[in-house]
N, C-alpha and C. Protein backbone atom coordinates (compact mmCIF):
# COMPACT_ATOMS: atom_id res chain seq x y z
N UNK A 1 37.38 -20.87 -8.61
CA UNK A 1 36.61 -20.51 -9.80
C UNK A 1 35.42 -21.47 -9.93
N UNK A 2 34.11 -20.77 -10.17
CA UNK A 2 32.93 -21.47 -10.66
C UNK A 2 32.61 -22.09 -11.58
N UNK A 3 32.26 -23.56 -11.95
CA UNK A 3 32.28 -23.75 -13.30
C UNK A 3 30.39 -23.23 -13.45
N UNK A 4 29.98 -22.54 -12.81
CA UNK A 4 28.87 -21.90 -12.72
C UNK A 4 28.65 -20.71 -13.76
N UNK A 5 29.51 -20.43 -14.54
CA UNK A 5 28.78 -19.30 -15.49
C UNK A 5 27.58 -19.15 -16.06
N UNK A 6 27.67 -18.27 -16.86
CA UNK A 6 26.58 -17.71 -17.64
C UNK A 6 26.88 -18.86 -19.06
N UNK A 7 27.90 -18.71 -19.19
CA UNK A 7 27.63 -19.80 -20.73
C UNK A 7 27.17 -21.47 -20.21
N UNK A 8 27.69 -21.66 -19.11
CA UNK A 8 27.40 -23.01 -18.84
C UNK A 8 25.94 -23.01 -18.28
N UNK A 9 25.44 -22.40 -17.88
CA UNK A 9 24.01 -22.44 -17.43
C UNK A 9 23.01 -22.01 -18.50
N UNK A 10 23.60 -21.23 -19.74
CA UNK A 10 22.95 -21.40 -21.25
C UNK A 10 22.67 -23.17 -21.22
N UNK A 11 24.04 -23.64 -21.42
CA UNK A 11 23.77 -24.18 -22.39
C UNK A 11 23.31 -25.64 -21.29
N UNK A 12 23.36 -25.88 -20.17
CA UNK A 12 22.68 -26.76 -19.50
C UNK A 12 21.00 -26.48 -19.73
N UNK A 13 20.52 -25.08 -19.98
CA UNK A 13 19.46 -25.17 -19.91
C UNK A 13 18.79 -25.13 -21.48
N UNK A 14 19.99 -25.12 -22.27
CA UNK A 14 19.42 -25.65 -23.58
C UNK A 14 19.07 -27.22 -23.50
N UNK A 15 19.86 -27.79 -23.23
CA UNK A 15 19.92 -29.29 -22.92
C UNK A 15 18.87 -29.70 -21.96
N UNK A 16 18.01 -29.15 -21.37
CA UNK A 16 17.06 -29.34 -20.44
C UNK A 16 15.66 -28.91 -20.90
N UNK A 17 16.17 -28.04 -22.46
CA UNK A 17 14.39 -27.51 -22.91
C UNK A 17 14.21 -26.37 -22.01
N UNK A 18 14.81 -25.78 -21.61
CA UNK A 18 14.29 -24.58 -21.00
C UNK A 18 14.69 -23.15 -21.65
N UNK A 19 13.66 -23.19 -22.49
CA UNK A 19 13.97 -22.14 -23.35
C UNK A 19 13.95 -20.78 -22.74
N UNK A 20 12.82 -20.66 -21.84
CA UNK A 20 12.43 -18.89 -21.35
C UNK A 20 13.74 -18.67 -20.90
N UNK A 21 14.35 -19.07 -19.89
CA UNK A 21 15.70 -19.28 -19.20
C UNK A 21 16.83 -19.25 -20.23
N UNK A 22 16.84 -19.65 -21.49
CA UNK A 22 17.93 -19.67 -21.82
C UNK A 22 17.34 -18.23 -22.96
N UNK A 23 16.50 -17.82 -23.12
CA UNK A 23 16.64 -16.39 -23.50
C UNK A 23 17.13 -14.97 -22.88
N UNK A 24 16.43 -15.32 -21.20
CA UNK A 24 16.63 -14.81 -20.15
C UNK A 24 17.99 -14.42 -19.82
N UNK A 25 18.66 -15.43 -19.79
CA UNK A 25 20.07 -15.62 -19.79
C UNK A 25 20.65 -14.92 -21.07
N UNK A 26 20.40 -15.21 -21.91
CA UNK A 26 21.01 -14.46 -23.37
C UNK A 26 20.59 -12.84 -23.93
N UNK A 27 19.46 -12.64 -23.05
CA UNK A 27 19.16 -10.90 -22.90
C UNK A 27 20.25 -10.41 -21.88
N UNK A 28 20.85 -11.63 -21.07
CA UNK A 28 21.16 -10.76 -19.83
C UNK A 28 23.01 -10.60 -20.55
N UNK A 29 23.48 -11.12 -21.32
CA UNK A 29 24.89 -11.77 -21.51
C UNK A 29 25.17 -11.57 -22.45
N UNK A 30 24.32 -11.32 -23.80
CA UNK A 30 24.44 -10.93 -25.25
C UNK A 30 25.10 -9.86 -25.38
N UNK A 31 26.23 -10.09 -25.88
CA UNK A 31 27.12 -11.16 -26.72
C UNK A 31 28.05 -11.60 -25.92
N UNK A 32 28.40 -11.48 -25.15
CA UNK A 32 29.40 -11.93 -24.62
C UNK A 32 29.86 -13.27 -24.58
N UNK A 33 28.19 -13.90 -24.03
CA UNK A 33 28.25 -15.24 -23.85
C UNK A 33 28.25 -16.01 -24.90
N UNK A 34 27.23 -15.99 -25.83
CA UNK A 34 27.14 -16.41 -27.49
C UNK A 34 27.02 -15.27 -28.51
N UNK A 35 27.72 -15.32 -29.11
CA UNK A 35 27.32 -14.23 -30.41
C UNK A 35 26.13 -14.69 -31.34
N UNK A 36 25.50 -14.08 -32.23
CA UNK A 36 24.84 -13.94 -32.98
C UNK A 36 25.38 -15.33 -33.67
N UNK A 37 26.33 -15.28 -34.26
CA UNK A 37 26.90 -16.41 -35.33
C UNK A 37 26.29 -17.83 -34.77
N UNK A 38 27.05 -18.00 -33.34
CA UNK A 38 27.18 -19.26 -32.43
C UNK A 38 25.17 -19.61 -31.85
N UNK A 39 24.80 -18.49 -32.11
CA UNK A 39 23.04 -18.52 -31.78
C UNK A 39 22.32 -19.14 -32.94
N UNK A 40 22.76 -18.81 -34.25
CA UNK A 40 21.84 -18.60 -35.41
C UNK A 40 22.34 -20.62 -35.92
N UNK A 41 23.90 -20.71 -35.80
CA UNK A 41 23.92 -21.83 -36.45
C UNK A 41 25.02 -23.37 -35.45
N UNK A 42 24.61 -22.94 -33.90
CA UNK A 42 25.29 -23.97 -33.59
C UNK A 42 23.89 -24.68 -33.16
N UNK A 43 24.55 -26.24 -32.75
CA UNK A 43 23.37 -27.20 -33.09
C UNK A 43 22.87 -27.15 -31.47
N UNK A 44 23.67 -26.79 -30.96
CA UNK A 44 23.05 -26.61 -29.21
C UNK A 44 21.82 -25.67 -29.23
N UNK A 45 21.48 -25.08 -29.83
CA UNK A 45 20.46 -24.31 -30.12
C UNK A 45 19.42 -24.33 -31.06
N UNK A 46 19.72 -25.56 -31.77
CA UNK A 46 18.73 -26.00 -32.90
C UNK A 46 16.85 -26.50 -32.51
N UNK A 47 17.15 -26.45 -31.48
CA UNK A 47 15.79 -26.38 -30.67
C UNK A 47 15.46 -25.24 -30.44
N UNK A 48 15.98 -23.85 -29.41
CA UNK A 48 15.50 -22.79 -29.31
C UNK A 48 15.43 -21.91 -30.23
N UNK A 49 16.37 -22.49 -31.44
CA UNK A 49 15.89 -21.48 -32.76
C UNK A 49 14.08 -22.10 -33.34
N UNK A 50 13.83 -22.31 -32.65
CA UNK A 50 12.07 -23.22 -33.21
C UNK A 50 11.11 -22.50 -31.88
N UNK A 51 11.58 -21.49 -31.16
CA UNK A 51 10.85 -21.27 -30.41
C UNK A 51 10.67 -19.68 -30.79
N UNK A 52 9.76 -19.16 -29.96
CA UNK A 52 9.24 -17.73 -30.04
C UNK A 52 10.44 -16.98 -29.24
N UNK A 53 10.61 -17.55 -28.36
CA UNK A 53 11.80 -17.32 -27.74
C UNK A 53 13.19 -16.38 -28.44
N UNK A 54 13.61 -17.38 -30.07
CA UNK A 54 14.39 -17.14 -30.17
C UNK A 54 13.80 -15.97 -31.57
N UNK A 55 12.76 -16.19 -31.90
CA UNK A 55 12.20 -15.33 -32.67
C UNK A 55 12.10 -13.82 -32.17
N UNK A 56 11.64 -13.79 -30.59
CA UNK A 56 12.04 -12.77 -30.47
C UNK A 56 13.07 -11.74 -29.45
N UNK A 57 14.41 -12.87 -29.70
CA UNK A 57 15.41 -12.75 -29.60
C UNK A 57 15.80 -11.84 -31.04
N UNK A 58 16.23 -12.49 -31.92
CA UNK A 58 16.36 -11.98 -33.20
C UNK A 58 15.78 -10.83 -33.74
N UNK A 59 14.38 -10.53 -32.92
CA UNK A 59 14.15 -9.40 -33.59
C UNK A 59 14.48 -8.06 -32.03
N UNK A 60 14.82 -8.38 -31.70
CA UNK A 60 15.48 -7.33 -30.15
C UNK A 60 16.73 -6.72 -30.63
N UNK A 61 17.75 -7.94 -31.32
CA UNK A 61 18.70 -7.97 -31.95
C UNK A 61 19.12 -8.19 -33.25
N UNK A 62 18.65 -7.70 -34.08
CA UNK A 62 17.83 -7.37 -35.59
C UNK A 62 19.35 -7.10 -35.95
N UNK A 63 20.17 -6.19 -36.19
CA UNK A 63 20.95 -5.57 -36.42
C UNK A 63 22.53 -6.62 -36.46
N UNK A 64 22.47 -7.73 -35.23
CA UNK A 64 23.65 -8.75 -35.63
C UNK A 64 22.76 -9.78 -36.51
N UNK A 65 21.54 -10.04 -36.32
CA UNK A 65 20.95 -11.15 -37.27
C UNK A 65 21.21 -11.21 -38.73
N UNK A 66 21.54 -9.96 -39.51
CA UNK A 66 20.65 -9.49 -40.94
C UNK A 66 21.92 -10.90 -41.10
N UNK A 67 21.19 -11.16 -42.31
CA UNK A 67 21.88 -11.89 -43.23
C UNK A 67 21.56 -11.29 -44.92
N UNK A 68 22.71 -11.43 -45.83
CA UNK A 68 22.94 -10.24 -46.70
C UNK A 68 23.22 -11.78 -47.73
N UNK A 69 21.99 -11.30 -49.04
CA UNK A 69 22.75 -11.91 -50.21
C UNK A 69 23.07 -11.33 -51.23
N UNK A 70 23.52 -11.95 -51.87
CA UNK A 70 24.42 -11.33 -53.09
C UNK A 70 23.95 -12.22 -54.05
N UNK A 71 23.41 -11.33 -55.24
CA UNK A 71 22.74 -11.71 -56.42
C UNK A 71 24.23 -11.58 -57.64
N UNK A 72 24.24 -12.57 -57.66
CA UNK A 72 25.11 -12.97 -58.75
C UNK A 72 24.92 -12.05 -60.24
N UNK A 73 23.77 -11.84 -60.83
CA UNK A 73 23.43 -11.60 -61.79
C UNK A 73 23.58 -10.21 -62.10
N UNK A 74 23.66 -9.19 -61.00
CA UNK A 74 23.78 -7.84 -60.47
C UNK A 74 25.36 -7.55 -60.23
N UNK A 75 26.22 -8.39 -60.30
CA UNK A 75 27.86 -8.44 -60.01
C UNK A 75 28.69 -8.20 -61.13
N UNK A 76 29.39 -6.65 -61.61
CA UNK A 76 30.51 -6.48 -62.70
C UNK A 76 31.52 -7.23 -61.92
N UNK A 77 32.37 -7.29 -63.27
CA UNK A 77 33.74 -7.32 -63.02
C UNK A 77 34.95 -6.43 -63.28
């Protein structure tokens, strides 16, 4: 067995700044490799979320991104 995957070569090439590559990789693997959740708020990615990269990642994949609030003021009981 390879320790060569697709998640490990994400995230080596997060750690290296290589963003095109690690989108590349995440068009090719999404979701499998990272979900939406593990993209939007783990810190291994707190760099490529600052890139165009991941901007337009998010909007390719619009549909796991949404984030939904809830207005308190609008809530019966």
């Amino acid at each position: 067995m390879s320790i060569a995957t697709d998640d490990f070569k994400i995230v080596k090439e997060c750690l290296l700044s290589n963003y095109e590559y690690v989108y590349k990789l995440l068009n090719k693997t999404y979701p499998k490799s990272f979900g939406a959740r593990e993209i939007r708020d783990w810190p291994l990615f707190i760099d490529f979320r600052d890139t165009k990269f991941y901007s337009d990642f998010v909007e390719k994949y619009k549909e796991d991104f949404q984030v939904f609030e809830i207005d308190k003021e609008n809530i019966t009981s």
